[in-house]
Every structure is written in structure tokens, then in C-alpha cells.
C-alpha atoms as a PDB file:
ATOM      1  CA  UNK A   1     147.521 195.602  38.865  1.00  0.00           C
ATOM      2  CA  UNK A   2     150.378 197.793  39.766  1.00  0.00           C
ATOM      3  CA  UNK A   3     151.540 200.606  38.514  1.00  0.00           C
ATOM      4  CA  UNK A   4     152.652 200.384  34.978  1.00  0.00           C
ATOM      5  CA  UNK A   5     156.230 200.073  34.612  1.00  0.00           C
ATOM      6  CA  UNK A   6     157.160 198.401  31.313  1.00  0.00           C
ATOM      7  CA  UNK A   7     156.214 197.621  27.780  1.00  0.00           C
ATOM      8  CA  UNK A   8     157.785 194.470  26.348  1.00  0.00           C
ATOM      9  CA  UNK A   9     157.441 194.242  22.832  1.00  0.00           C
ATOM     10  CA  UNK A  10     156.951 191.494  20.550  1.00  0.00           C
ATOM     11  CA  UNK A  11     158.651 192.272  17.006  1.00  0.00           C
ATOM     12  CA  UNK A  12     157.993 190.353  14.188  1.00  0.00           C
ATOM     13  CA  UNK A  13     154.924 191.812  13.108  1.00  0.00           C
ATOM     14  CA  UNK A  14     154.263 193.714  15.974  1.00  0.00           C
ATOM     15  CA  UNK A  15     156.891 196.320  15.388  1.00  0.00           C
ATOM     16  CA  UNK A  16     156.770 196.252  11.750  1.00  0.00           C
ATOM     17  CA  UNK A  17     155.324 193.711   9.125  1.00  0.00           C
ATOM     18  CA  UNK A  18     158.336 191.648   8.751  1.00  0.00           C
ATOM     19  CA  UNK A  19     157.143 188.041   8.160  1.00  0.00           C
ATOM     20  CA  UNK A  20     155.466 188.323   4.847  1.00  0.00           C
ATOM     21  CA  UNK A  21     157.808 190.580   2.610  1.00  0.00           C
ATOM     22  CA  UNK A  22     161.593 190.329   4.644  1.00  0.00           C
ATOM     23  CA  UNK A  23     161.868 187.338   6.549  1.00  0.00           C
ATOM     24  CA  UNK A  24     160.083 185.156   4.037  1.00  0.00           C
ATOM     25  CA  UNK A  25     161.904 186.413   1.205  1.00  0.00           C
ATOM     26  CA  UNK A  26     165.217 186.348   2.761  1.00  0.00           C
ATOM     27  CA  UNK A  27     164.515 182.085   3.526  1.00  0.00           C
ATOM     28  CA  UNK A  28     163.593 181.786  -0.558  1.00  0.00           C
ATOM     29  CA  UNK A  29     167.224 183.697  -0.970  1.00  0.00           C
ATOM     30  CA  UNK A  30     168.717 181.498   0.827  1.00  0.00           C
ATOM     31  CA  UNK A  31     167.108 178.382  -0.677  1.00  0.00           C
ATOM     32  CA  UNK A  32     168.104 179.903  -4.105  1.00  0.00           C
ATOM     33  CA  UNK A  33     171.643 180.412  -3.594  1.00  0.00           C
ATOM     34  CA  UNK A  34     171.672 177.088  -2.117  1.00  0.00           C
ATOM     35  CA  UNK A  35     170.407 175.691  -4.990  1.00  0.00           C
ATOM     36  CA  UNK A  36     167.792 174.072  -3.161  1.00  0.00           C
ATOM     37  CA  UNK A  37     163.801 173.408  -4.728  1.00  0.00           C
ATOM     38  CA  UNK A  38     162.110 175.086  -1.465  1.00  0.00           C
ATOM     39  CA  UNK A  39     160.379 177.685  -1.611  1.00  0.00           C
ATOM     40  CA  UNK A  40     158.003 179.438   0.638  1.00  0.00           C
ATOM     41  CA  UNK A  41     154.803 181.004  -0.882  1.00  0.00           C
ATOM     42  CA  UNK A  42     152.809 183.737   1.229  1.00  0.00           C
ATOM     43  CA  UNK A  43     150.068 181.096   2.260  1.00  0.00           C
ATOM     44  CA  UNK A  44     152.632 178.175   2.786  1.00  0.00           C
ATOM     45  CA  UNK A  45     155.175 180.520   4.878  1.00  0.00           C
ATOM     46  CA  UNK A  46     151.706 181.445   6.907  1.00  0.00           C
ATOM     47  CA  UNK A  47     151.312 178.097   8.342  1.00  0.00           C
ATOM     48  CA  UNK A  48     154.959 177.743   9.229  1.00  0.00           C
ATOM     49  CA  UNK A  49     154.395 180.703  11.313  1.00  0.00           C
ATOM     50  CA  UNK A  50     152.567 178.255  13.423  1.00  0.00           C
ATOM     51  CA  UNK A  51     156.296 176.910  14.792  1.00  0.00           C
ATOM     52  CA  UNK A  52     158.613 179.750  16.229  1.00  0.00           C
ATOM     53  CA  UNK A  53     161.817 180.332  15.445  1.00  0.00           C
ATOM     54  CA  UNK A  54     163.579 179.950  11.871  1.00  0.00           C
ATOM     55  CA  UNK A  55     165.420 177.265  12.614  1.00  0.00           C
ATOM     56  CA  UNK A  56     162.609 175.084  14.167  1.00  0.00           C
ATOM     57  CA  UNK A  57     160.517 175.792  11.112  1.00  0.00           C
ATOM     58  CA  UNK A  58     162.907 174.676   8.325  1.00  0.00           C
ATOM     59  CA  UNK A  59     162.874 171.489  10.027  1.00  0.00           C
ATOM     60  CA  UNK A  60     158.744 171.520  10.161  1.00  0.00           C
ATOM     61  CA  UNK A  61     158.512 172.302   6.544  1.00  0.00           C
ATOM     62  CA  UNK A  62     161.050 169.301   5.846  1.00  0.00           C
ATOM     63  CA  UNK A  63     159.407 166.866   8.328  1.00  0.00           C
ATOM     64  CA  UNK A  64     155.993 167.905   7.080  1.00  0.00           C
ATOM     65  CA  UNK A  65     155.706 169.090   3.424  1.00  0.00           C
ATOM     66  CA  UNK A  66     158.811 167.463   2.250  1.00  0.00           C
ATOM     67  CA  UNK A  67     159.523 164.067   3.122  1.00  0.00           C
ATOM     68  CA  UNK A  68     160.601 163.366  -0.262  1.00  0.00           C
ATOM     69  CA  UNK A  69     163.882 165.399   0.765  1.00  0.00           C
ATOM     70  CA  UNK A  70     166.882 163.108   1.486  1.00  0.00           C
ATOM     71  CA  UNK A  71     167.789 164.237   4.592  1.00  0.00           C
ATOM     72  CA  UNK A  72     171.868 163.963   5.095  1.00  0.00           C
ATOM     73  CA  UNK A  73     172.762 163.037   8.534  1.00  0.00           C
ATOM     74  CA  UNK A  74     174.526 166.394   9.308  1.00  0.00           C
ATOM     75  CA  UNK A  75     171.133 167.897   8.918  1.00  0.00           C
ATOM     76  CA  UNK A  76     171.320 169.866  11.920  1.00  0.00           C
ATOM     77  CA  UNK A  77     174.453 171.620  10.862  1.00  0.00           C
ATOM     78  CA  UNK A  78     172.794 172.519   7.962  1.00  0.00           C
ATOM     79  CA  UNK A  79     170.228 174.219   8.967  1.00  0.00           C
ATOM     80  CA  UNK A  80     172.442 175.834  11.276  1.00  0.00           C
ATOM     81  CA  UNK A  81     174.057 176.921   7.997  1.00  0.00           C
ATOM     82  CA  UNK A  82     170.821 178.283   5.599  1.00  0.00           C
ATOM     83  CA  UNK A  83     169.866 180.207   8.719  1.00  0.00           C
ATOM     84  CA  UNK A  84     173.112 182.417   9.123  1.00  0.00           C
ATOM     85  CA  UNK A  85     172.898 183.151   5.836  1.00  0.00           C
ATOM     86  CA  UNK A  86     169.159 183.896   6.229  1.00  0.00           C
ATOM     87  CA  UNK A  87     169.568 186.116   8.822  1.00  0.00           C
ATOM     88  CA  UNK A  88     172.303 188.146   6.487  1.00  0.00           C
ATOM     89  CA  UNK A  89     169.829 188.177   3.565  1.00  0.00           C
ATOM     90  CA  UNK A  90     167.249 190.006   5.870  1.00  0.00           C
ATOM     91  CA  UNK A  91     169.666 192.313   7.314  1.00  0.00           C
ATOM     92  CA  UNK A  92     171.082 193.303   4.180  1.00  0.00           C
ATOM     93  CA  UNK A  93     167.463 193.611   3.045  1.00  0.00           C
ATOM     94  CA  UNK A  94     166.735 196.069   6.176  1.00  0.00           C
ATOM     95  CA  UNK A  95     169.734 197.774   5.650  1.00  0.00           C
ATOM     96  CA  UNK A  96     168.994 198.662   2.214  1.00  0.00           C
ATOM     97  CA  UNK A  97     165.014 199.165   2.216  1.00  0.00           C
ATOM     98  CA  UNK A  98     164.191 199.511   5.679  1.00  0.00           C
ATOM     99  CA  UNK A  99     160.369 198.293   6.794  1.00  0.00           C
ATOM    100  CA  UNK A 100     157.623 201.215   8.196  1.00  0.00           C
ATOM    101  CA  UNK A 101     157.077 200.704  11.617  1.00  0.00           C
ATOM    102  CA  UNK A 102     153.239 200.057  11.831  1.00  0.00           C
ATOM    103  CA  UNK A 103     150.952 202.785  12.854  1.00  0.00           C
ATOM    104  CA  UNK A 104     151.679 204.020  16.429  1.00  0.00           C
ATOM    105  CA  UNK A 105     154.695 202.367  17.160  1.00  0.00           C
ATOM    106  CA  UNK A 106     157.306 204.810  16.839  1.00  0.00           C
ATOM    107  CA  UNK A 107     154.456 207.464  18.866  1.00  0.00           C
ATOM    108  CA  UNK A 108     153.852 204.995  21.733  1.00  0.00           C
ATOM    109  CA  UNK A 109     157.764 204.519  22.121  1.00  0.00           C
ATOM    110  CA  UNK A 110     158.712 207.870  22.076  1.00  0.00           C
ATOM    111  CA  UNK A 111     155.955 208.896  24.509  1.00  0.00           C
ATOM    112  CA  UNK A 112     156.652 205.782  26.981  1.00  0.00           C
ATOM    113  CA  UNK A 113     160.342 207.269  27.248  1.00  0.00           C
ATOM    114  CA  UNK A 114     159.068 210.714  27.756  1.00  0.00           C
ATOM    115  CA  UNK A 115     156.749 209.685  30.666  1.00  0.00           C
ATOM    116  CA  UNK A 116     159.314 207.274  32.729  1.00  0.00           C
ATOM    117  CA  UNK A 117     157.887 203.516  30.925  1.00  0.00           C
ATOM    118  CA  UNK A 118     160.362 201.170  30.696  1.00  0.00           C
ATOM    119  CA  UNK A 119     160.684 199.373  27.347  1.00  0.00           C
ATOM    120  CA  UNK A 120     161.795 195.965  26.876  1.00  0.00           C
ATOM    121  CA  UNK A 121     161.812 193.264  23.453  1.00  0.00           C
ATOM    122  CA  UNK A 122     160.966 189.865  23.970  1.00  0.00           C
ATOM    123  CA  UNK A 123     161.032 187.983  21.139  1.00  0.00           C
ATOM    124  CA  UNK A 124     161.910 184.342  18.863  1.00  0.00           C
ATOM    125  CA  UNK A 125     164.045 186.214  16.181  1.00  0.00           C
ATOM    126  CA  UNK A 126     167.407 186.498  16.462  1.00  0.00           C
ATOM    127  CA  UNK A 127     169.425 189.498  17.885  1.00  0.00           C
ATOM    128  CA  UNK A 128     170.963 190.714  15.022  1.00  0.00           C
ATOM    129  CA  UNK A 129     167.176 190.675  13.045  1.00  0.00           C
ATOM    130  CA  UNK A 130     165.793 193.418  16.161  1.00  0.00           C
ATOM    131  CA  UNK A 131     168.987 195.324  16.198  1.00  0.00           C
ATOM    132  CA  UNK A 132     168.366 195.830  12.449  1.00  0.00           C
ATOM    133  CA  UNK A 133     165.011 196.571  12.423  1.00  0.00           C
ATOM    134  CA  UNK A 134     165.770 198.907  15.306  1.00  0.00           C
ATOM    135  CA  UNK A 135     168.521 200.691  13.882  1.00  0.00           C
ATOM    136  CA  UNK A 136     167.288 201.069  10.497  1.00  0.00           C
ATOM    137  CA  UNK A 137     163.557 201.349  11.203  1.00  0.00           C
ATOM    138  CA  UNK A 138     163.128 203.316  13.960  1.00  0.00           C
ATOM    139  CA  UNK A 139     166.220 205.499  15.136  1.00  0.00           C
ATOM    140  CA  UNK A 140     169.997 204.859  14.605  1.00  0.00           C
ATOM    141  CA  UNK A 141     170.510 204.691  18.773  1.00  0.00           C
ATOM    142  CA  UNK A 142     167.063 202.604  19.143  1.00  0.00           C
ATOM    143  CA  UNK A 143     168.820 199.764  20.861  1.00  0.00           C
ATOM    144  CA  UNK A 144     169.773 202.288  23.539  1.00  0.00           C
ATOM    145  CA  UNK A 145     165.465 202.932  24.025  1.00  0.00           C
ATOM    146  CA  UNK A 146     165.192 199.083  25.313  1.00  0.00           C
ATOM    147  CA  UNK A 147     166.949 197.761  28.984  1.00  0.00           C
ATOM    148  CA  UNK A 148     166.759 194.397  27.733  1.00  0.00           C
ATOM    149  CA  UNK A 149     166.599 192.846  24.180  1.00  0.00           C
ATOM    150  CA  UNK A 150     165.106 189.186  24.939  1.00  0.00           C
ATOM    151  CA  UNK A 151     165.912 187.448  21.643  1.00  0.00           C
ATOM    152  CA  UNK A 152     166.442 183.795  19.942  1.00  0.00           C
ATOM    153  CA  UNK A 153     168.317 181.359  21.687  1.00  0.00           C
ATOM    154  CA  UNK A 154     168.699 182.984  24.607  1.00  0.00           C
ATOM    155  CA  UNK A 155     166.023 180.751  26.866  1.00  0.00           C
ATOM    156  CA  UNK A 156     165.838 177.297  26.347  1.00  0.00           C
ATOM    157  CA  UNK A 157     162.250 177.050  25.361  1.00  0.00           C
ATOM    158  CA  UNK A 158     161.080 179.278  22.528  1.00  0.00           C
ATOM    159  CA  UNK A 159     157.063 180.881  22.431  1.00  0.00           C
ATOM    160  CA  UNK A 160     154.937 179.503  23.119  1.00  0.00           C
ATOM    161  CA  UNK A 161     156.866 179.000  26.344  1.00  0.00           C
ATOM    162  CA  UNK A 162     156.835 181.551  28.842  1.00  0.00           C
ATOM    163  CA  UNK A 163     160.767 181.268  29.220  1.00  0.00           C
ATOM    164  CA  UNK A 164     161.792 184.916  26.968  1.00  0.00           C
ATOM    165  CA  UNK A 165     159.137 186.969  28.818  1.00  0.00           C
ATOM    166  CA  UNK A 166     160.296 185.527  32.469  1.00  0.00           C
ATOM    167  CA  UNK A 167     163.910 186.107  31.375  1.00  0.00           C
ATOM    168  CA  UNK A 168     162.892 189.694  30.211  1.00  0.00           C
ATOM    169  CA  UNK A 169     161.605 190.470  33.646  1.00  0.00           C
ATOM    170  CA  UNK A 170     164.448 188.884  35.663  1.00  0.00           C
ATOM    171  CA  UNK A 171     167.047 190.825  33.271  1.00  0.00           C
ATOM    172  CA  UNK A 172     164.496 194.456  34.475  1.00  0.00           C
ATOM    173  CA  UNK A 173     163.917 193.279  37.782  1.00  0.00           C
ATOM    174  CA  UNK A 174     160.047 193.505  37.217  1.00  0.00           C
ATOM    175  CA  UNK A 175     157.063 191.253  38.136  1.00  0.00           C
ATOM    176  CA  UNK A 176     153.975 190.333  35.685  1.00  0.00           C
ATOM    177  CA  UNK A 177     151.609 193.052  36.916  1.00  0.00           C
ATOM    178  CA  UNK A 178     154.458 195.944  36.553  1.00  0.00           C
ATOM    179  CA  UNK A 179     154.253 195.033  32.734  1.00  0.00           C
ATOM    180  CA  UNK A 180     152.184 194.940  29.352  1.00  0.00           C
ATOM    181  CA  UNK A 181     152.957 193.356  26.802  1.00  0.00           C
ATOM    182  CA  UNK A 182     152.761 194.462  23.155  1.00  0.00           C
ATOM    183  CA  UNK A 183     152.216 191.402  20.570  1.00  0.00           C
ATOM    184  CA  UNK A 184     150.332 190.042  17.326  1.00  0.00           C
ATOM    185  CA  UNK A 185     150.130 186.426  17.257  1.00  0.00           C
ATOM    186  CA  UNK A 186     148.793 183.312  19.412  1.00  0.00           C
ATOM    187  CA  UNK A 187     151.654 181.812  20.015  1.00  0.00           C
ATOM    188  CA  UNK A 188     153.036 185.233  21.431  1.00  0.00           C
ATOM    189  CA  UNK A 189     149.837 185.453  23.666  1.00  0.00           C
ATOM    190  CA  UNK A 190     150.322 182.329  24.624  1.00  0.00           C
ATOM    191  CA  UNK A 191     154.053 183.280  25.972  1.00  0.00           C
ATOM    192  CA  UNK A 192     153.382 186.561  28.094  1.00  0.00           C
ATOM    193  CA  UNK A 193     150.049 185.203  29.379  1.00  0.00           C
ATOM    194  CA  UNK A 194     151.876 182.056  30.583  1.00  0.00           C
ATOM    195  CA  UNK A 195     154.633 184.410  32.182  1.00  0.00           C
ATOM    196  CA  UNK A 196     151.368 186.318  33.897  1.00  0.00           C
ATOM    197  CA  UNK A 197     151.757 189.517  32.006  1.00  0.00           C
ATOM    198  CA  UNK A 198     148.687 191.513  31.018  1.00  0.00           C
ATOM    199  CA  UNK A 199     148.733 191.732  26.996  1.00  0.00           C
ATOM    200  CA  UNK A 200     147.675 193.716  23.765  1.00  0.00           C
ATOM    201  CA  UNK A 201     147.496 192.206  20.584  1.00  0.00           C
ATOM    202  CA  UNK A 202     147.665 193.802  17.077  1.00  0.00           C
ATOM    203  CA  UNK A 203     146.766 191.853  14.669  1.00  0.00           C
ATOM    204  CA  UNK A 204     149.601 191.714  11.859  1.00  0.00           C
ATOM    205  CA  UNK A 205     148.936 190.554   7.858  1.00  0.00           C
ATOM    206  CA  UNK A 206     148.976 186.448   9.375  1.00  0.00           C
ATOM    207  CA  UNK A 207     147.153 186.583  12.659  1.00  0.00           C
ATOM    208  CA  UNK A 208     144.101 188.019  12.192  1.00  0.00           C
ATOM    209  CA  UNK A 209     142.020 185.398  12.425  1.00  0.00           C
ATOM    210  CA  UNK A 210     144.065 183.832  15.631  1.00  0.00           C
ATOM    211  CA  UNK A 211     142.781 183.205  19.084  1.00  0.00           C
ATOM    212  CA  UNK A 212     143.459 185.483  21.327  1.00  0.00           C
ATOM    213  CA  UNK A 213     141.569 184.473  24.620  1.00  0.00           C
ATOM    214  CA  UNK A 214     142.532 186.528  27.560  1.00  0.00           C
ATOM    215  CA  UNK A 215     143.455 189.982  25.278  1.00  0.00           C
ATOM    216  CA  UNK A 216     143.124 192.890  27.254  1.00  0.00           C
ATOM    217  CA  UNK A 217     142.330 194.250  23.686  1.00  0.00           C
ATOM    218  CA  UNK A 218     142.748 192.889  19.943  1.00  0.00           C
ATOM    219  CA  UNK A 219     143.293 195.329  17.767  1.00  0.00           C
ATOM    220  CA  UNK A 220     144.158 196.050  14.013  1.00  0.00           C
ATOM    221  CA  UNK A 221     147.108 198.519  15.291  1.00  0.00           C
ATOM    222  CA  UNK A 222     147.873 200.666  17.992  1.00  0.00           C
ATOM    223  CA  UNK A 223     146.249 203.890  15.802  1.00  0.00           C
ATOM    224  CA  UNK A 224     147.310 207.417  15.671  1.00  0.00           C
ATOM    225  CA  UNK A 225     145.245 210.656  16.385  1.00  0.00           C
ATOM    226  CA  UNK A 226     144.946 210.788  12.757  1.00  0.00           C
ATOM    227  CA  UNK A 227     144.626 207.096  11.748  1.00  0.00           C
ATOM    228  CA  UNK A 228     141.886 205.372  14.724  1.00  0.00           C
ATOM    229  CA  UNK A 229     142.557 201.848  15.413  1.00  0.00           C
ATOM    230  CA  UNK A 230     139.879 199.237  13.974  1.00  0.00           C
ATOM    231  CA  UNK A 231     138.697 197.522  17.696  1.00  0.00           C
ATOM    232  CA  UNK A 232     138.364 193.795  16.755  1.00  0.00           C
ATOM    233  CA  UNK A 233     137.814 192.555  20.446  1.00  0.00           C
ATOM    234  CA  UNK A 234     137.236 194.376  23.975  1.00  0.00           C
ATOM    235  CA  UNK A 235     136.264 197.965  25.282  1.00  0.00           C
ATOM    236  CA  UNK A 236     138.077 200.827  24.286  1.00  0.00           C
ATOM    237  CA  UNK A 237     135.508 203.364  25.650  1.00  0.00           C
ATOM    238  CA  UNK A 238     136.274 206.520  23.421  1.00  0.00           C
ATOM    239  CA  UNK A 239     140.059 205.669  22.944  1.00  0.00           C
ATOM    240  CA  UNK A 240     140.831 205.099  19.296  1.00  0.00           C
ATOM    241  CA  UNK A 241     144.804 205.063  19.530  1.00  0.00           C
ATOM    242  CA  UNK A 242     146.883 203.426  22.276  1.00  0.00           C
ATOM    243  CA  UNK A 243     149.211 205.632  24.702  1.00  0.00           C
ATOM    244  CA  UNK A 244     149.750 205.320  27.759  1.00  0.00           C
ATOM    245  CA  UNK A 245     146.782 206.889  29.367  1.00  0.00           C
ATOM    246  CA  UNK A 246     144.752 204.056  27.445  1.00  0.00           C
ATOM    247  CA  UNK A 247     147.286 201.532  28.933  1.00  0.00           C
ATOM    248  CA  UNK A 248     146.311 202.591  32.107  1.00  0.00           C
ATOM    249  CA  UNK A 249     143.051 203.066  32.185  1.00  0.00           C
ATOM    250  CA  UNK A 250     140.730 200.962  34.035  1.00  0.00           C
ATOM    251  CA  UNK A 251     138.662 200.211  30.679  1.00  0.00           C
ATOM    252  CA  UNK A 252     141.710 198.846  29.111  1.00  0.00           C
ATOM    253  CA  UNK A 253     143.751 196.778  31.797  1.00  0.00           C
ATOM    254  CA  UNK A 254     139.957 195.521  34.307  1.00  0.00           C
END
């Protein structure tokens, strides 16, 4: 490997535990108002996690738990539709209760800017969701912390397709073994490994039990000096929180 040069960060559930208790919620609000008899409990809305985007999934939870639904034949427009307003439930959601970063997120940022790291977001969610989250979450000039913010529609092919990562590093001018990447889920392990990058997984509320062949390390979060980390696969050696000495250390990246 290189010398380290970038984090790219997953977000949804990586950054902060957003699937569960904002993102879910905001897709029932937007069912309600619409007068529509969906709605997504926490175990249902955990096995629509299995398709990426918001978008893509309404149309898996029609195609697969509701075929009673009449479908009208502008059905694409529609979901166009219920996801705008989606994505303004969540932000006004953010905007008004903003999420806790999980444990050593806000640490490892501020200490990868401090030592010369690049930073980077690749991600499924929408730009608007990570500028929130950002913003409200972390600091208001976060957006300003990340060269590139890799988000939605901007590659054709969503996770697990490599496309968001590859697009990341062609936006930073980087190559696979300059990077690590940051993320909780299979699907997002899937993506970076496919793009060749080196990854760390934290586990989020979902995605424990997920395969995560290939981790450089699974862990329940990235820990702080006062909180260790919970090591669910790999060597750590004495680490128990992530920086960026554990980044680069020959136990963590082989």
C-alpha cells in the first residue's frame, strides 16, 4: 500500500445512525401525508436496506411485499414525487433534532485534517441528506472538511457497484491504495472493495450480522480513548480506537 492519503466515508450509518430513526421515519411521513397504507416497521425497513437508494427501494417494497397495490402507469413519476418530499421530511427532521455522530467520528475527522488526510463521502443518499447531516451534525462549515461529496444519482450504477467510489477518486485524483474507506454495511463493502480500496467496517444498528469478507477490520465503532471499540473481526494489536496511526499501521492495513 501507499501512503495513506484519503478517507472516504460511507454515511448512512457510518457517520451517524440514520436509517432506523430519520430516514425510515421520514418514508412513513411521507406515506402518511400521502395518504397511502405503507408503512415501514424497524424489521421490514431492515430488509429494504438490502436495495440502495430510496428510490430503488420503494419500488422493491411495491414489487415485493405489495403486489396488491394498483400500480398507475406514471409510477415512476411518482416515486420521483414521495421521494422529494422524503428527502424534505428528513432534512427538516435533521434540522430540528440533529443525529449524534457515532463514537469517534467527529475525533477521527478532526485529527485526519490536522495531520494532512484527505477526506472524501461516497455514498447512495442524496446530496442534500449529507449536507444536512454535515451541517447540522457535525460543524456548520463541514461540507468545506470533504474535496468531494460522492452522492445519489451522480454515477449510473448505485452500491453495490463500484461506480461512486471510482468517481470519488477520479473527482481527488487518487488511486485505490492512496485510500481507506470508512463503511457499515455489505453492500458498501461490496462497492469500495470492487473499486480496490482497502476498507473498515463499523457495524451500524442493521448490519451487524452482515458479511464482511475482505474487512481490514469489523468493528462495533471507531472507539474513543474513553469508550474502546468492541473488535468483532481482525487484529487490532493493543489499539482500541481508530486514528490514524491505527490506519496505518501494519496490523491494521497487512
Amino acid at each position: 500500500m501507499k501512503e495513506l492519503r484519503a478517507l472516504l466515508f460511507d454515511v448512512d450509518g457510518t457517520l451517524a445512525e440514520t436509517e432506523r430513526d430519520a430516514h425510515r421515519v421520514a418514508f412513513n411521513a411521507t406515506f402518511a401525508e400521502y395518504k397511502l397504507d405503507w408503512n415501514w416497521s424497524v424489521e421490514l425497513y431492515g430488509e429494504l436496506l438490502a436495495v440502495t437508494g430510496g428510490k430503488e427501494r420503494m419500488q422493491f417494497y411495491l414489487d415485493k411485499y405489495r403486489p396488491d397495490y394498483q400500480q398507475p402507469d406514471d409510477l415512476q413519476d411518482f416515486i420521483i414525487e414521495l421521494h422529494k418530499n422524503k428527502t424534505k421530511h428528513y432534512n427538516n427532521m435533521l434540522t430540528e433534532n440533529p443525529l449524534i455522530l457515532r463514537p469517534g467520528v467527529r475525533r477521527l475527522l478532526e485529527e485526519a485534517r490536522v495531520r494532512g488526510i484527505r477526506l472524501g463521502i461516497a455514498t447512495t443518499t442524496t446530496p442534500e441528506n449529507v449536507i444536512s447531516l454535515l451541517e447540522h451534525s457535525l460543524a456548520p462549515d463541514a461540507v468545506s472538511w470533504f474535496e468531494v461529496i460522492a452522492a445519489g444519482s451522480m454515477v449510473a450504477a448505485k452500491k453495490p457497484a463500484p461506480d461512486i467510489y471510482n468517481y470519488a477518486m477520479q473527482q481527488m485524483n487518487l488511486q485505490a491504495n492512496q485510500c481507506i474507506a470508512i463503511e457499515d454495511s455489505h453492500n458498501g463493502i461490496l462497492s469500495s472493495q470492487a473499486a480496490g480500496i482497502t476498507t473498515l467496517i463499523t457495524v451500524s444498528n442493521y448490519t451487524r450480522n452482515e458479511d464482511f469478507s475482505g474487512a481490514m477490520v469489523v468493528l462495533d465503532n471507531l472507539g474513543e480513548p474513553n469508550q474502546p471499540f468492541t473488535v468483532l473481526d481482525g487484529d487490532v494489536g493493543d489499539s482500541t480506537y481508530v486514528d490514524i496511526d491505527f490506519l496505518t499501521s501494519s496490523n491494521s492495513i497487512g
